[in-house]
Protein backbone atom coordinates (compact mmCIF):
# COMPACT_ATOMS: atom_id res chain seq x y z
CA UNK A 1 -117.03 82.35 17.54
CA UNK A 2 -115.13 80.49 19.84
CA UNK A 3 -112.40 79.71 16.77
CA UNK A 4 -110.28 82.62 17.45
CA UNK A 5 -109.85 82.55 21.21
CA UNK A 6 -108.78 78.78 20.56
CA UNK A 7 -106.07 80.18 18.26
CA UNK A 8 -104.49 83.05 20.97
CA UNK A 9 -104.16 79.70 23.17
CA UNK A 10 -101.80 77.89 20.65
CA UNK A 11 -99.74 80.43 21.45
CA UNK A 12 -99.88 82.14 24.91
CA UNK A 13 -101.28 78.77 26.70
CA UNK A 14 -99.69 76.68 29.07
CA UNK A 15 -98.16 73.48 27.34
CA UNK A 16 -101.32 71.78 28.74
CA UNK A 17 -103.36 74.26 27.20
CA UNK A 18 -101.90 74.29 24.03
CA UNK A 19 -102.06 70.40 23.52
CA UNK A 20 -106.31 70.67 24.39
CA UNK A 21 -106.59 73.13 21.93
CA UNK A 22 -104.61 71.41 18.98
CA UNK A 23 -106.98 68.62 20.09
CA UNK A 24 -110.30 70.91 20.24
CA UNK A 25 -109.20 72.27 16.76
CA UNK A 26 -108.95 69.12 15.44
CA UNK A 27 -112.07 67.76 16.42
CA UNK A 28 -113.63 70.81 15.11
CA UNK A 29 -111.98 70.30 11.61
CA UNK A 30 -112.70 66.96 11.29
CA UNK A 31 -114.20 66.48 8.00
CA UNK A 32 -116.00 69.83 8.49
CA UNK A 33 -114.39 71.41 5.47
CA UNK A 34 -115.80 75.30 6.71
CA UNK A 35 -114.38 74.35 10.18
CA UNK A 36 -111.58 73.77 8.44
CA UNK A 37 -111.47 77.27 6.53
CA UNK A 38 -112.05 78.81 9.57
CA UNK A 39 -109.49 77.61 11.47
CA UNK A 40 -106.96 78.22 9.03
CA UNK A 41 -108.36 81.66 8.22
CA UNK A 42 -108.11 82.34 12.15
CA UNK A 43 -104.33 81.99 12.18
CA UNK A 44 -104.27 78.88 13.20
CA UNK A 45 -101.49 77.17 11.15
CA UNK A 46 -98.48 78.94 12.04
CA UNK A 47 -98.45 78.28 15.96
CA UNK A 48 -99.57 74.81 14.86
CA UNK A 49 -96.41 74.78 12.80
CA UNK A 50 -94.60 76.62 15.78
CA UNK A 51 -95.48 73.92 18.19
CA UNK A 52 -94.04 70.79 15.81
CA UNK A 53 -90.85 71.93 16.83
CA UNK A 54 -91.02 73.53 20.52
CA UNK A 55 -93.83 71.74 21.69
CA UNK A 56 -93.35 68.66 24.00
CA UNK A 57 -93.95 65.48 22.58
CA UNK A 58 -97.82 65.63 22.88
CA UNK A 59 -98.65 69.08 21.84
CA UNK A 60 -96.29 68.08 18.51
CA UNK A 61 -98.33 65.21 17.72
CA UNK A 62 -102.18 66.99 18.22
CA UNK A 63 -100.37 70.04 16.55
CA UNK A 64 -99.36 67.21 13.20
CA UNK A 65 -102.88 65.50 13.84
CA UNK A 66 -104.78 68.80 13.85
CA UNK A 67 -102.87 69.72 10.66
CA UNK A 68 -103.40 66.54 8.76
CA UNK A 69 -107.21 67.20 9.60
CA UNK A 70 -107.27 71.07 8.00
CA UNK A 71 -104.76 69.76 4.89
CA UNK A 72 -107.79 66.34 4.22
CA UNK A 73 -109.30 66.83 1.40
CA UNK A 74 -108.61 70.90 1.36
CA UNK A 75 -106.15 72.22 -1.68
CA UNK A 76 -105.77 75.77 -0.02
CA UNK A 77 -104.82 74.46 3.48
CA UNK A 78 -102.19 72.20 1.87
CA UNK A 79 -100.69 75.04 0.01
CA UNK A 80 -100.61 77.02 2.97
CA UNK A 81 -99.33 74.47 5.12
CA UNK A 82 -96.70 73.42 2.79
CA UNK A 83 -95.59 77.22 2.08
CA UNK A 84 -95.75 78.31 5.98
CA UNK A 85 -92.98 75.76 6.41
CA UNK A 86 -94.77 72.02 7.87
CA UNK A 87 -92.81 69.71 5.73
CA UNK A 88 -89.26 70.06 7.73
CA UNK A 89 -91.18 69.40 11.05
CA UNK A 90 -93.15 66.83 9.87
CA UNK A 91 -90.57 64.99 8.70
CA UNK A 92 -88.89 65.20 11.71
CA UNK A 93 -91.23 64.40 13.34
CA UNK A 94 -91.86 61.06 11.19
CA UNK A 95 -87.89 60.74 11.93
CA UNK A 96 -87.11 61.65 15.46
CA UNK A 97 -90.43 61.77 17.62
CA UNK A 98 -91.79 59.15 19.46
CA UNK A 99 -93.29 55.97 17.91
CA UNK A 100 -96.89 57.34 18.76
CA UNK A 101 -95.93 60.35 16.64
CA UNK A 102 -94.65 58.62 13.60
């Protein structure tokens, strides 16, 4: 599947890279709730996390918008994303990022 090469790029990508790939994974989540397993069982939420903090200003809001997707409607992901750490950047982001990010 193409699932897992999408998840090396969150993290070895160029900053372009890595904010078309938040954006591929969340159009492949949305409301696709084995999309959504996949992803998450791929790796995929702590370089998402990762990127809420180091990414610039785009790449932190697909990474938060690709998140929200896999956490909709989905128990597991929320406990994962909540224990790998999202809140803090979230609401940092919801604090500090730009107005198209909060």
């Amino acid at each position: 599947g193409a699932i897992p090469p999408l998840v090396e790029l969150l993290t070895c990508g160029t900053d372009v890279a890595k904010e078309n790939t938040a954006g591929t994974l969340r159009n492949l989540a949305f409301e696709i709730y084995d999309n959504c397993m996949t992803i998450a069982n791929a790796g995929a939420i702590p370089p998402l996390i990762q990127l809420l903090t180091s990414g610039t200003a785009v790449v932190k809001v697909m990474a938060a918008a690709t998140l929200r997707e896999l956490a909709y409607d989905n128990y597991d992901n929320q406990v994962t994303i909540a224990k790998a750490g999202a809140i803090p950047p979230l609401v940092d982001l919801l604090t500090s990022g730009t107005e198209f990010a909060k």
